[in-house]
N, C-alpha and C. Protein backbone atom coordinates (compact mmCIF):
# COMPACT_ATOMS: atom_id res chain seq x y z
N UNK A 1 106.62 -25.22 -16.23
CA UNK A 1 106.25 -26.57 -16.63
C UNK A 1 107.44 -27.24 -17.30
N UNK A 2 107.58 -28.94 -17.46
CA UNK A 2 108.45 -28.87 -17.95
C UNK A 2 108.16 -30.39 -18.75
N UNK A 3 108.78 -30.88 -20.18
CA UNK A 3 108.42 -31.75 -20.83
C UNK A 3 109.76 -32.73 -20.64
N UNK A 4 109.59 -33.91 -20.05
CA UNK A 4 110.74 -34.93 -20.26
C UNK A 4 110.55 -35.98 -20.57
N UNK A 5 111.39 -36.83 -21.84
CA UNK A 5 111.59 -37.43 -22.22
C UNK A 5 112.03 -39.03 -21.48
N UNK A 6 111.22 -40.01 -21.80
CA UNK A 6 111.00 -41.19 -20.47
C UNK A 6 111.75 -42.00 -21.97
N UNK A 7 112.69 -43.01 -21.66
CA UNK A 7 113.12 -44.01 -22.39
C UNK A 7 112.21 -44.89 -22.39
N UNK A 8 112.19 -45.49 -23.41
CA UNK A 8 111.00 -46.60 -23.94
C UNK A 8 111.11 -47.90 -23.21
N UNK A 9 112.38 -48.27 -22.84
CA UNK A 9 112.28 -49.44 -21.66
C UNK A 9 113.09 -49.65 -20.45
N UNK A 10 112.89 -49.74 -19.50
CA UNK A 10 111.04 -49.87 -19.40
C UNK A 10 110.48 -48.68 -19.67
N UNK A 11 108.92 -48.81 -19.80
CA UNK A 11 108.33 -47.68 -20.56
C UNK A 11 106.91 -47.58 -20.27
N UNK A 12 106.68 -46.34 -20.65
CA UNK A 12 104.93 -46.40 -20.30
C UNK A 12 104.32 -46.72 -21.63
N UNK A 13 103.35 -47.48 -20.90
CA UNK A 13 102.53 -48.36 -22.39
C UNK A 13 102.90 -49.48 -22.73
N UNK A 14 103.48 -50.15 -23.53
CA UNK A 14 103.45 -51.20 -24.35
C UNK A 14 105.11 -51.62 -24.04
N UNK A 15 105.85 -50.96 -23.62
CA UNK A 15 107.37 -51.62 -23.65
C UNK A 15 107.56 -51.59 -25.06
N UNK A 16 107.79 -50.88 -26.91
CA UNK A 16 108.02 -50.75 -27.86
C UNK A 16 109.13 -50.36 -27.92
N UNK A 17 109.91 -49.72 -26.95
CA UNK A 17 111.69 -49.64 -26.96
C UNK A 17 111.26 -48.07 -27.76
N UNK A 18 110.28 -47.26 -27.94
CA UNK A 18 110.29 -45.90 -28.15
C UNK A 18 110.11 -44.61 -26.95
N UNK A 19 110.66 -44.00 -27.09
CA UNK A 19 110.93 -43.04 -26.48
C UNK A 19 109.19 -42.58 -25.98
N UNK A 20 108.79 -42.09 -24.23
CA UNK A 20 107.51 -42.05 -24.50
C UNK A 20 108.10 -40.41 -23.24
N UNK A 21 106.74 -40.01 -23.09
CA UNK A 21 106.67 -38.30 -22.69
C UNK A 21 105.84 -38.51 -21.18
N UNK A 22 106.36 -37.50 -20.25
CA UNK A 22 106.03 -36.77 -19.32
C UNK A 22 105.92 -35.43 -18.89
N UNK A 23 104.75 -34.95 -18.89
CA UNK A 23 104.27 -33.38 -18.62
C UNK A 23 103.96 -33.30 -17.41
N UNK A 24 104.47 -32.11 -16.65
CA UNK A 24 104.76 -31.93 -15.39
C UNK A 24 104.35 -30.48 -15.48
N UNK A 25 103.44 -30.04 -14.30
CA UNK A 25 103.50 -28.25 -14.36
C UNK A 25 102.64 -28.35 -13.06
N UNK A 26 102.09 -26.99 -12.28
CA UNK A 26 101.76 -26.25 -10.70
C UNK A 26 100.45 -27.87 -10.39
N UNK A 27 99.53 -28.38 -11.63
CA UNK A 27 98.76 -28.92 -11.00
C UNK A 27 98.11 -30.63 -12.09
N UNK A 28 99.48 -30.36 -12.87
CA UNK A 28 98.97 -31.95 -13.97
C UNK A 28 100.67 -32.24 -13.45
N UNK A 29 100.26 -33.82 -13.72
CA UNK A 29 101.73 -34.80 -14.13
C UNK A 29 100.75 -35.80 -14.85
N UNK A 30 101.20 -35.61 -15.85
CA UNK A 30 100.88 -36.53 -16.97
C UNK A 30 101.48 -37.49 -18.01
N UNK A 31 101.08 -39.11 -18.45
CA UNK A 31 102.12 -39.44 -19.26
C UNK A 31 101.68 -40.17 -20.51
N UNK A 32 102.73 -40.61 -21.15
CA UNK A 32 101.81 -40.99 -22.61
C UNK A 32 102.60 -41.57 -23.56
N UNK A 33 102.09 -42.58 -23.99
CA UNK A 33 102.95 -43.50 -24.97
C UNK A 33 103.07 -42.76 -26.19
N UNK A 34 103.76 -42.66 -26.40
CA UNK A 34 103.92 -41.98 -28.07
C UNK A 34 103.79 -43.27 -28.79
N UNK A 35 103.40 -44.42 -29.09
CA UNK A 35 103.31 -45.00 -30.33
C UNK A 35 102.06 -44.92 -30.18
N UNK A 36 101.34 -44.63 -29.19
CA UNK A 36 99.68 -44.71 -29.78
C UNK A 36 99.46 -43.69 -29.94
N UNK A 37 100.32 -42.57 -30.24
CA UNK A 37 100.19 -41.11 -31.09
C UNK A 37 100.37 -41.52 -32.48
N UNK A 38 101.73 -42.09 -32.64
CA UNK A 38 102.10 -42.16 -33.59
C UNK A 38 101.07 -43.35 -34.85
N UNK A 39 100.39 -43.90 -33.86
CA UNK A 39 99.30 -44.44 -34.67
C UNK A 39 97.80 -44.17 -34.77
N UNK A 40 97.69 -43.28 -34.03
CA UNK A 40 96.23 -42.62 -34.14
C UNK A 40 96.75 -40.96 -34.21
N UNK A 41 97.10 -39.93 -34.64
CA UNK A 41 97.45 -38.89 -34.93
C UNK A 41 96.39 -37.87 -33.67
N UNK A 42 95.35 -38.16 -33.87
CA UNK A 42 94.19 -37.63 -32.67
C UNK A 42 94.17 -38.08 -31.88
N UNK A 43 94.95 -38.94 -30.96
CA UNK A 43 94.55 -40.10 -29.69
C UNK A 43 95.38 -38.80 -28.51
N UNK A 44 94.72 -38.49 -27.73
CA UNK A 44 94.93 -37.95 -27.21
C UNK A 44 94.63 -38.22 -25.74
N UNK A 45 94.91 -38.96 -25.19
CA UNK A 45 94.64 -39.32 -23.68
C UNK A 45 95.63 -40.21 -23.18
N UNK A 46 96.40 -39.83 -21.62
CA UNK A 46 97.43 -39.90 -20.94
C UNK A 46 97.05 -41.47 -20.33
N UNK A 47 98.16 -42.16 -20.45
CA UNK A 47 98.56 -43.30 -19.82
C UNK A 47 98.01 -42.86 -18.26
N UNK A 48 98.30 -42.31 -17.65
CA UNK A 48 98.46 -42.22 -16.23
C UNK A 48 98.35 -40.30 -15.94
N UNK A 49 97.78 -39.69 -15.02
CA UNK A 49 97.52 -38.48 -14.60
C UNK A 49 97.74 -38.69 -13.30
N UNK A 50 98.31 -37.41 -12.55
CA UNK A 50 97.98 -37.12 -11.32
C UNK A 50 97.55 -35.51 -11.23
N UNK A 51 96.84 -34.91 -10.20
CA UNK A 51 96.26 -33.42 -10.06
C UNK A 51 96.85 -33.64 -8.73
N UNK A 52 98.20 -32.87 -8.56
CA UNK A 52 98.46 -32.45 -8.00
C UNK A 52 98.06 -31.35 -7.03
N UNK A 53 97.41 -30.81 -7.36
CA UNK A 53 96.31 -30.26 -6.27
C UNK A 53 95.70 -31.07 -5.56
N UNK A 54 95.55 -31.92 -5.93
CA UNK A 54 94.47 -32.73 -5.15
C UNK A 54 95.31 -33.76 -4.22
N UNK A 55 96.61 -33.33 -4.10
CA UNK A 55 97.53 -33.68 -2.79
C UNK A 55 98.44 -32.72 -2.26
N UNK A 56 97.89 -31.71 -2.61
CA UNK A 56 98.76 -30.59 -1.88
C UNK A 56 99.81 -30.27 -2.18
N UNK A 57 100.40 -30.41 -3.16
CA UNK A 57 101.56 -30.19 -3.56
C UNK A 57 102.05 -28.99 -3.43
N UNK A 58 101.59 -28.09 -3.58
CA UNK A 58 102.12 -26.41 -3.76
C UNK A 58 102.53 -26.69 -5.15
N UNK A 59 103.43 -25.30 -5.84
CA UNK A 59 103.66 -24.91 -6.85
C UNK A 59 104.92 -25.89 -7.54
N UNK A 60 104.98 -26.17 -8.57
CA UNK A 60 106.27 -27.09 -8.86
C UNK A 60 107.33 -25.89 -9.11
N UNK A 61 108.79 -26.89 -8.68
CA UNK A 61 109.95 -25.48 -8.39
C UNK A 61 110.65 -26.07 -9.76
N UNK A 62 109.99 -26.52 -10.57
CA UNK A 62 111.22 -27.23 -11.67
C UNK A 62 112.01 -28.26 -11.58
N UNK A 63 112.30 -28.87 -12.94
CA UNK A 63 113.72 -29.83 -12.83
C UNK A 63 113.46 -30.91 -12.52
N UNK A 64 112.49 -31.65 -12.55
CA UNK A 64 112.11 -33.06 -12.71
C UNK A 64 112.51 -34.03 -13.17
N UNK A 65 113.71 -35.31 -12.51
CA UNK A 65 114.56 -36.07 -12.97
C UNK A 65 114.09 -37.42 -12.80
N UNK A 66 114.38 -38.66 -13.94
CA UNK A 66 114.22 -39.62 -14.14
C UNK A 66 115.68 -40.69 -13.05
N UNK A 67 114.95 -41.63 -12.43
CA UNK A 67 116.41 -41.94 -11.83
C UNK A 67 115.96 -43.41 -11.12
N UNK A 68 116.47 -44.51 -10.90
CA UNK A 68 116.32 -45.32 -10.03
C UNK A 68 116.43 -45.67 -9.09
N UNK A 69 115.83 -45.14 -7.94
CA UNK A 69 115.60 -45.00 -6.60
C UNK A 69 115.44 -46.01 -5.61
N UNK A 70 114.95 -46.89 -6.57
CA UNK A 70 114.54 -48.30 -5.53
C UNK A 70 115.53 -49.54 -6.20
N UNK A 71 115.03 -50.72 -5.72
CA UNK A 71 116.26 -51.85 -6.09
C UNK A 71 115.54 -52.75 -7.19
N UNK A 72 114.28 -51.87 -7.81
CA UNK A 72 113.95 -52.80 -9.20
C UNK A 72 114.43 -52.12 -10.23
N UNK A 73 113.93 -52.80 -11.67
CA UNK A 73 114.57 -52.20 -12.77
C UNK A 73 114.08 -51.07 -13.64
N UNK A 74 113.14 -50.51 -12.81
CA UNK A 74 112.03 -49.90 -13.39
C UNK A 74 112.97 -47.85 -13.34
N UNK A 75 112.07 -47.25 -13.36
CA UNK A 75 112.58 -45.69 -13.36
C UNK A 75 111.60 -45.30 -12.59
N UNK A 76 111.61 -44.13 -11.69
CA UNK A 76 111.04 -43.36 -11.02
C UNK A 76 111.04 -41.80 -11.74
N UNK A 77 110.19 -41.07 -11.33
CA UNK A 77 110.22 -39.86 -11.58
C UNK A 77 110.27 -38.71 -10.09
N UNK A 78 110.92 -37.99 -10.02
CA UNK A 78 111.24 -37.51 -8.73
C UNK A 78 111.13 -35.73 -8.77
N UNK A 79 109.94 -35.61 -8.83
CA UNK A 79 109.22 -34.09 -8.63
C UNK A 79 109.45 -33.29 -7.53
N UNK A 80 110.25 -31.88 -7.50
CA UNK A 80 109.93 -31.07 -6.39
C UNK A 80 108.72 -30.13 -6.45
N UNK A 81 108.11 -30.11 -5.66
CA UNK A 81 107.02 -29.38 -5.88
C UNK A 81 107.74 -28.38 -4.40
N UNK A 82 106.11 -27.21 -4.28
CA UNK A 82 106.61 -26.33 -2.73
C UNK A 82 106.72 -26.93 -1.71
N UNK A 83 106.08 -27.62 -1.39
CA UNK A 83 105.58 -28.52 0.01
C UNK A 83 106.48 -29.93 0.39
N UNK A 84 106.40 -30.11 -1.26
CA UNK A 84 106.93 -32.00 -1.01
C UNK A 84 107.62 -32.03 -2.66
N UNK A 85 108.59 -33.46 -2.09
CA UNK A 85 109.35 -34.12 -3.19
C UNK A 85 108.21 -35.04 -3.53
N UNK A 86 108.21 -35.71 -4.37
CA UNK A 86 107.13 -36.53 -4.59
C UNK A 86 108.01 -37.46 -5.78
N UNK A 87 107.82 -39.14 -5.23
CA UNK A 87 108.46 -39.74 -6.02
C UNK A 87 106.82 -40.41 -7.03
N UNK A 88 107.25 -41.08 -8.12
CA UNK A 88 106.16 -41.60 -9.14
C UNK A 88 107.05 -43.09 -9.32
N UNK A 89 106.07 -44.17 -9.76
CA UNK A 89 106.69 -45.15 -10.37
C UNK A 89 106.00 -44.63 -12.21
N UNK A 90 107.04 -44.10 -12.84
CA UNK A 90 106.56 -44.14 -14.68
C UNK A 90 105.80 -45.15 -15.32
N UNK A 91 105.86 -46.37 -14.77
CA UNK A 91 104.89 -47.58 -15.53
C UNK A 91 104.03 -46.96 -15.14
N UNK A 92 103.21 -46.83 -14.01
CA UNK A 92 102.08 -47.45 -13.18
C UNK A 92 101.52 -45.94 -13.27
N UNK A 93 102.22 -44.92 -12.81
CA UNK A 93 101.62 -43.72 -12.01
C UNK A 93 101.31 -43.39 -10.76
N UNK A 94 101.76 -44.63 -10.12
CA UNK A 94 101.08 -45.04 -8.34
C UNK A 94 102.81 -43.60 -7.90
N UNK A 95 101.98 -43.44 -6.79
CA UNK A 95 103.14 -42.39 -5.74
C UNK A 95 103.54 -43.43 -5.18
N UNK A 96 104.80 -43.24 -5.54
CA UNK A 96 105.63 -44.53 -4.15
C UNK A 96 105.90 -43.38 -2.67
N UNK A 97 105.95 -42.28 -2.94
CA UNK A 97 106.50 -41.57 -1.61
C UNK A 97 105.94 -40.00 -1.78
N UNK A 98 105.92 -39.49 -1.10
CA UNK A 98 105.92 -38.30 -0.48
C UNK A 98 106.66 -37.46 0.19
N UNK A 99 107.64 -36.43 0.19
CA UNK A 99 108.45 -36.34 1.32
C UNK A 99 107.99 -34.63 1.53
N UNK A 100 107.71 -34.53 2.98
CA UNK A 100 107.38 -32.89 3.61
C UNK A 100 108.88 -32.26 3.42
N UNK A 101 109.23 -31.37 3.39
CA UNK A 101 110.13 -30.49 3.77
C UNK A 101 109.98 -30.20 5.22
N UNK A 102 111.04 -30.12 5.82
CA UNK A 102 110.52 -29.58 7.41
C UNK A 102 109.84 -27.80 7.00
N UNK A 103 108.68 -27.71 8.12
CA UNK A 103 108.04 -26.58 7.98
C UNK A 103 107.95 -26.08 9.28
N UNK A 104 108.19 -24.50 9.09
CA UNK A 104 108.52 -23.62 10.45
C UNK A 104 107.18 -22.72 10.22
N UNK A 105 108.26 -21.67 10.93
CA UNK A 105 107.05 -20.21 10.45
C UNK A 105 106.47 -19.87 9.46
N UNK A 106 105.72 -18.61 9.31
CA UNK A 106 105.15 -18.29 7.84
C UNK A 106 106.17 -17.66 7.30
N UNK A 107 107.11 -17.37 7.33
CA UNK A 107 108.42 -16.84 6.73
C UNK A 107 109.40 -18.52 6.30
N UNK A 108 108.87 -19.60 6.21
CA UNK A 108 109.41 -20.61 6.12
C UNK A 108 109.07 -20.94 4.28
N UNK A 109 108.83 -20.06 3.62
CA UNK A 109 108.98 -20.19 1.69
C UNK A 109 110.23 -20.14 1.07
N UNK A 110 110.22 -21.37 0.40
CA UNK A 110 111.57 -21.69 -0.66
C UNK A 110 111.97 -20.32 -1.52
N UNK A 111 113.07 -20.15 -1.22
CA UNK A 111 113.34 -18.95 -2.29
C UNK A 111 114.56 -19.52 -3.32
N UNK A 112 115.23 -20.75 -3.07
CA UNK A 112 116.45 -21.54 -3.96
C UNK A 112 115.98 -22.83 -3.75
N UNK A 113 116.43 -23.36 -5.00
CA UNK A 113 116.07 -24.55 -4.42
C UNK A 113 116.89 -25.28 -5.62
N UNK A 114 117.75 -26.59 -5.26
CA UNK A 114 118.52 -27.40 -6.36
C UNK A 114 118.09 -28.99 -6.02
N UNK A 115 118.17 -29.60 -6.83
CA UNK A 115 118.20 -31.46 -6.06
C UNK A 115 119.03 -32.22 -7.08
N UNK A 116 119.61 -33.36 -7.02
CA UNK A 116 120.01 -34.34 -7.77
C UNK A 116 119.78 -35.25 -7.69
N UNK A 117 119.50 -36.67 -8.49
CA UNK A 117 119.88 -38.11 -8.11
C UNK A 117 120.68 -38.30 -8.35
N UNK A 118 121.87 -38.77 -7.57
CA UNK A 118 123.07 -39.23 -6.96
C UNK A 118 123.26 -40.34 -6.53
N UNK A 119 124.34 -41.22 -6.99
CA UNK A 119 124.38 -42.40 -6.41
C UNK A 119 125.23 -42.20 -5.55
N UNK A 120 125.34 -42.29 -4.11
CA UNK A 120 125.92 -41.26 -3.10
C UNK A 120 126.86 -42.76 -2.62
N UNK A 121 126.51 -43.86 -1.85
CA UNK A 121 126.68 -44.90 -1.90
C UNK A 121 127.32 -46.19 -2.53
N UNK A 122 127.13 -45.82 -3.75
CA UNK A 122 128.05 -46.74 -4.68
C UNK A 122 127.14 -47.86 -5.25
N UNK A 123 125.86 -48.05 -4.09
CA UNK A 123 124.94 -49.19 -4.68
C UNK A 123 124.51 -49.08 -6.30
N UNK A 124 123.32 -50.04 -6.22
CA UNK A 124 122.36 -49.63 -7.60
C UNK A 124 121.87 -48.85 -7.95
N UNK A 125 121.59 -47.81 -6.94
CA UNK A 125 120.53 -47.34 -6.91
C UNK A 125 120.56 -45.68 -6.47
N UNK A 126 119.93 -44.40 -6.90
CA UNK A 126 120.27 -43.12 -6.65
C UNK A 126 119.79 -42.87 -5.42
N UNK A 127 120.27 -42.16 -4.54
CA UNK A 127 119.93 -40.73 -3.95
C UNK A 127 119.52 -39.58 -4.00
N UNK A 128 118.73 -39.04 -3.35
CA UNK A 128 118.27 -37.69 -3.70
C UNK A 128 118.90 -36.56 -2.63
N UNK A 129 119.54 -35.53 -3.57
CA UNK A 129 120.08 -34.73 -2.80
C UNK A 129 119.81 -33.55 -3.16
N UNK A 130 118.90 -32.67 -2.01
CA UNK A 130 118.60 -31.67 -2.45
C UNK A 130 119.02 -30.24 -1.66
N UNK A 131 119.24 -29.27 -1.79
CA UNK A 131 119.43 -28.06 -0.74
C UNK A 131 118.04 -27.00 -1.57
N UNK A 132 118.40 -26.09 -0.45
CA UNK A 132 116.82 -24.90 -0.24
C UNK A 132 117.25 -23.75 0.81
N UNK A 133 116.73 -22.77 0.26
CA UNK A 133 117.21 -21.30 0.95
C UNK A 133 115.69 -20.54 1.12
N UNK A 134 115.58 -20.85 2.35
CA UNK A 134 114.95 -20.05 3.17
C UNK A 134 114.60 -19.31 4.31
N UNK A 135 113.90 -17.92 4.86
CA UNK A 135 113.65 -17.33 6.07
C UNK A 135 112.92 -18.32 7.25
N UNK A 136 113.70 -17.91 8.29
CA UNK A 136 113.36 -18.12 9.34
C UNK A 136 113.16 -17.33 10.44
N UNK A 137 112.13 -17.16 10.68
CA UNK A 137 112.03 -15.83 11.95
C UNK A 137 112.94 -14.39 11.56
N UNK A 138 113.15 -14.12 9.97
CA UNK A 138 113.58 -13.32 9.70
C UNK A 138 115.46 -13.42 9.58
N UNK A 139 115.62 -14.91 9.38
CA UNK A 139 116.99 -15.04 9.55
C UNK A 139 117.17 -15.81 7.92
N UNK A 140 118.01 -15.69 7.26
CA UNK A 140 118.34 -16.86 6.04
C UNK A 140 118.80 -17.83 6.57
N UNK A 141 118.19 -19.18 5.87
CA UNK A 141 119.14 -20.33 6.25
C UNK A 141 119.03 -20.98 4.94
N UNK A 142 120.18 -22.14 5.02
CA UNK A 142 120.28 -22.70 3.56
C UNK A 142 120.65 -23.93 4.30
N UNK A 143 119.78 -25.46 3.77
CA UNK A 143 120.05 -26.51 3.89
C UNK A 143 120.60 -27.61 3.04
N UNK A 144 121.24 -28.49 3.41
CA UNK A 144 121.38 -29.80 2.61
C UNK A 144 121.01 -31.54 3.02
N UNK A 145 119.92 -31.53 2.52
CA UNK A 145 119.53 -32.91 2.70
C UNK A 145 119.77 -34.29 1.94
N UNK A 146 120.41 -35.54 1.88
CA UNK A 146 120.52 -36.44 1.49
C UNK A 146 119.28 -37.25 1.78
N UNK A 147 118.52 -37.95 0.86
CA UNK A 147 117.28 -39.02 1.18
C UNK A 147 117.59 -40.28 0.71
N UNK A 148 117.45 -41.58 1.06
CA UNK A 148 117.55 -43.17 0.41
C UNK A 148 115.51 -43.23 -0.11
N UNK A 149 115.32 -43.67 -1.23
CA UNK A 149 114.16 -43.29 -1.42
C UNK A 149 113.26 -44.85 -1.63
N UNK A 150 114.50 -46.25 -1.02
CA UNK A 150 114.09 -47.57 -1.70
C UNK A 150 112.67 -47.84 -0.80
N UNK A 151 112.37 -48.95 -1.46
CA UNK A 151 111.33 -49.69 -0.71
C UNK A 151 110.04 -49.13 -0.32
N UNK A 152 109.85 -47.85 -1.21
CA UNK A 152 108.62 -47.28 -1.00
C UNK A 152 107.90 -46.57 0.10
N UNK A 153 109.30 -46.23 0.30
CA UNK A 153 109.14 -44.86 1.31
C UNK A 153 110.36 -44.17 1.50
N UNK A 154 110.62 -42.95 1.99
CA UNK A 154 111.50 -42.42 2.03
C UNK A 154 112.40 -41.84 3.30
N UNK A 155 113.40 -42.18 3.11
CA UNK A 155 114.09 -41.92 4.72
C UNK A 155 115.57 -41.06 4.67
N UNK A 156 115.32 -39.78 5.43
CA UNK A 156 116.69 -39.02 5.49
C UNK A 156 117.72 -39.58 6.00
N UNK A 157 118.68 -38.99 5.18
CA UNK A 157 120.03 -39.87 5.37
C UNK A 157 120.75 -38.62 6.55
N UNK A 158 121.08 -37.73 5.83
CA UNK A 158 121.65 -36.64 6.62
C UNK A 158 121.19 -35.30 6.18
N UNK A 159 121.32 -34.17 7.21
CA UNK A 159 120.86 -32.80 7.36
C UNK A 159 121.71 -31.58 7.71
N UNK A 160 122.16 -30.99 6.56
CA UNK A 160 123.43 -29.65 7.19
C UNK A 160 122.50 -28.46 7.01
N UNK A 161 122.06 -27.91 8.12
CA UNK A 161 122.03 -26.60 8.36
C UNK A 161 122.84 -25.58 7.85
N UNK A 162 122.64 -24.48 7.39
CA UNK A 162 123.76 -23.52 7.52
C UNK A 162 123.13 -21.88 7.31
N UNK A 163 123.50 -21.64 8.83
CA UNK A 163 122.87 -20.40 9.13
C UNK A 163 123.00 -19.07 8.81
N UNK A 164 122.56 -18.46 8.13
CA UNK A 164 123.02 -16.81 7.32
C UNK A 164 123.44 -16.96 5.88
N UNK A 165 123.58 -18.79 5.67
CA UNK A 165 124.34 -18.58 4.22
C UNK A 165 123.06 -18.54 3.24
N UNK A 166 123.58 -17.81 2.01
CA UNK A 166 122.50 -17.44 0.85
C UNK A 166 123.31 -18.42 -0.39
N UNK A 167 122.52 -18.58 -1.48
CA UNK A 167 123.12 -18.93 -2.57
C UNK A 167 123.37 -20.30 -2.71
N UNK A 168 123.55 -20.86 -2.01
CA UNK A 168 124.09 -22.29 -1.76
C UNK A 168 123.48 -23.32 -3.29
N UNK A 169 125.00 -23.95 -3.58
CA UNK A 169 124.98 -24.56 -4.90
C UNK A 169 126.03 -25.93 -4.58
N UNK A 170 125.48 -26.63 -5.31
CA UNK A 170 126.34 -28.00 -4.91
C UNK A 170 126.68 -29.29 -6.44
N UNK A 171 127.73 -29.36 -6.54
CA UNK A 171 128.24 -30.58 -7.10
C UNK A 171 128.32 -31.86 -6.40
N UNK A 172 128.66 -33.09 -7.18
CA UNK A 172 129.00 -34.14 -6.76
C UNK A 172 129.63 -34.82 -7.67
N UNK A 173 130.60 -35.48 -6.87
CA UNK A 173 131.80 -36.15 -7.57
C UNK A 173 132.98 -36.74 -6.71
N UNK A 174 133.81 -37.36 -7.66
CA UNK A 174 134.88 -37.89 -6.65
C UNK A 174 136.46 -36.60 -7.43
N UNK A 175 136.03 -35.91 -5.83
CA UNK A 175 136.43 -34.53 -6.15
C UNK A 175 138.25 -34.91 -5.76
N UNK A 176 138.62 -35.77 -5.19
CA UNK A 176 140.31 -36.35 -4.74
C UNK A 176 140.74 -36.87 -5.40
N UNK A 177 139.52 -38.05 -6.34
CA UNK A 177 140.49 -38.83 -7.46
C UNK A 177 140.87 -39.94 -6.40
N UNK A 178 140.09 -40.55 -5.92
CA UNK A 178 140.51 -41.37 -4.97
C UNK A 178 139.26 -42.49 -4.50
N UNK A 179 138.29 -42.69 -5.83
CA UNK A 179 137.21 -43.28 -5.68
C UNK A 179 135.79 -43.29 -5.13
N UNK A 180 136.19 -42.57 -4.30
CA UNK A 180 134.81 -42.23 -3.57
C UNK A 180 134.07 -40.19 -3.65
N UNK A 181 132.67 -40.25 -3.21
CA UNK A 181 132.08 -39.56 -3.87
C UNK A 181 132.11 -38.41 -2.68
N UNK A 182 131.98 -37.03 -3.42
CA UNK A 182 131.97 -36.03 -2.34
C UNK A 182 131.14 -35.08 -3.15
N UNK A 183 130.82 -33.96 -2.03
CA UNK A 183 129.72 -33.18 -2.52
C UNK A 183 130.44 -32.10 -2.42
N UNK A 184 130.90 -31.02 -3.40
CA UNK A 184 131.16 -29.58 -3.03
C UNK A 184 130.22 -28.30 -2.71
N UNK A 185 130.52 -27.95 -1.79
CA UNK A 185 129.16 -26.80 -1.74
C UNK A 185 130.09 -25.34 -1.96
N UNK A 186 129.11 -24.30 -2.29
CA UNK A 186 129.58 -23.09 -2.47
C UNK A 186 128.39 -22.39 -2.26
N UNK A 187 128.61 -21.41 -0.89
CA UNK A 187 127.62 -20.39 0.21
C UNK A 187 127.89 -19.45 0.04
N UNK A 188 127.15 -18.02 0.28
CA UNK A 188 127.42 -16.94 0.55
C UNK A 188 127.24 -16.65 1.90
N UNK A 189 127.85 -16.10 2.90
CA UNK A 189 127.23 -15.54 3.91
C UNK A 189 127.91 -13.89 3.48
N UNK A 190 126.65 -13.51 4.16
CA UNK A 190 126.85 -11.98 4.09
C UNK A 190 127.29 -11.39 2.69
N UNK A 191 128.45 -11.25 2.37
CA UNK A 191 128.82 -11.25 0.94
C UNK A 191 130.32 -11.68 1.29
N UNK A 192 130.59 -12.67 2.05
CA UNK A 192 131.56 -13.65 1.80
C UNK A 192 131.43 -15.00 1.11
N UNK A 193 132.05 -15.42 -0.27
CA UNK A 193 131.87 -16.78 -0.51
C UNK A 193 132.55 -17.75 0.12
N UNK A 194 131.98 -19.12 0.46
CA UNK A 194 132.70 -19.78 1.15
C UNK A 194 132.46 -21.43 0.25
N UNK A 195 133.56 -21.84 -0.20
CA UNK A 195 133.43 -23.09 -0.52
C UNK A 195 134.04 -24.43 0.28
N UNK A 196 133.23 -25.49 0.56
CA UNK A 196 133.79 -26.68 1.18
C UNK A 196 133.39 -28.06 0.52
N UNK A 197 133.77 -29.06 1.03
CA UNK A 197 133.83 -30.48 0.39
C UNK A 197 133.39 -31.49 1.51
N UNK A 198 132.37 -31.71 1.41
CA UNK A 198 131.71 -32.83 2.08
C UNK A 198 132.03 -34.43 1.94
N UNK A 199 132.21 -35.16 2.70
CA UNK A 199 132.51 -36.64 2.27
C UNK A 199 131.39 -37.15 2.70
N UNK A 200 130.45 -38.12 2.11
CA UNK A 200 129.06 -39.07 1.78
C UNK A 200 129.49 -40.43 2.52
C-alpha cells in the first residue's frame, strides 16, 4: 500500500493551498482533505473512493505518481495495478483512462515492473513510461512502453521488446548534454549486462 501526499492546489476539497492525502493499496484508492481533519479531529470520510476490485484491477505493483498528463492544470494520479495502469483525475475521482497491458498466455504474470512520468516531448505535459518482465511460453521477455495519456484516453507511443533480457531498469535524461531527452536502459540477458541509450 502506499500513502502520497497530493499538493493543496489544485487540491481535493476546498482548494485551502494545504497539503491533502491519497491511500492506494490491492482494492481501496482513496482521498481526503486534511483541513476537514484538521477541523473535526473524528471526520473521517474520503473525498472520493474507488474499489478497485470492482474494475478488475489485479493486485497494485506499487509506486503511484502524481503528474500532469493532460493539457489542463489539474494533477492526475497514475496507478499500476496487475492488469492495468489506471489514470484518476485527484479533484473529481472520475477514471480518465484505463490502460490493459498486452496479455498472452497463463505464464504472461509481471514479475518487474518500473514506470515514470516523463516529459518525453518537451510539451506541458508528462508521459508515461513504463517497462515489465515477464514469461512467455516459458521464454523471459522484458518490455518498454511509452504512453501520451492527454484528452482522456490513452494512446501508445512506442513498444521495445526485448527477448531473454531479465532485470531491465531505465533512466531518463538528456544523457549528451545536448538538450534533448533519452532513456538509458540496463538488461541482463543470460548473465550478460547490456546497457544502451534510446533517443524519444
Amino acid at each position: 500500500s502506499d500513502f502520497i501526499q497530493a499538493p493543496g492546489q489544485p487540491s481535493i476539497g476546498r482548494g485551502d493551498g494545504i497539503d491533502d492525502v491519497i491511500v492506494i493499496d490491492d482494492f481501496y484508492i482513496g482521498a481526503g482533505d486534511t483541513y476537514r481533519l484538521l477541523e473535526d479531529p473524528l471526520f473521517n470520510e474520503a473525498n472520493w473512493t474507488i474499489q478497485t476490485s470492482d474494475v478488475d484491477m489485479g493486485r497494485y505493483l506499487g509506486g503511484a505518481k502524481l503528474g500532469n498528463i493532460d493539457s489542463d492544470i489539474g494533477l492526475e494520479l497514475v496507478a499500476p495495478f496487475e492488469n492495468y495502469l489506471l489514470a484518476i483525475d485527484i479533484e473529481t475521482g472520475s477514471i480518465e483512462w484505463k490502460y490493459e497491458y498486452w496479455q498472452g498466455d497463463d505464464y504472461n504474470t509481471i514479475r518487474e515492473f518500473q514506470f515514470e512520468l516523463v516529459n518525453l516531448d518537451g510539451d506541458a505535459q508528462d508521459e508515461i513510461l513504463y517497462s515489465r518482465f515477464f514469461w512467455y511460453f516459458g521464454w523471459p521477455i522484458s518490455q518498454l512502453t511509452s504512453l501520451d495519456g492527454d484528452g482522456g484516453s490513452v494512446t501508445p507511443i512506442k513498444t521495445q521488446y526485448l527477448p531473454l533480457g531479465k532485470n531491465l531498469v531505465f533512466n531518463v535524461g538528456d544523457i549528451d548534454g545536448v538538450g534533448s531527452t533519452e532513456i538509458i536502459l540496463a538488461v541482463q540477458y543470460f548473465y550478460n549486462p547490456s546497457i544502451s541509450i534510446l533517443a524519444v
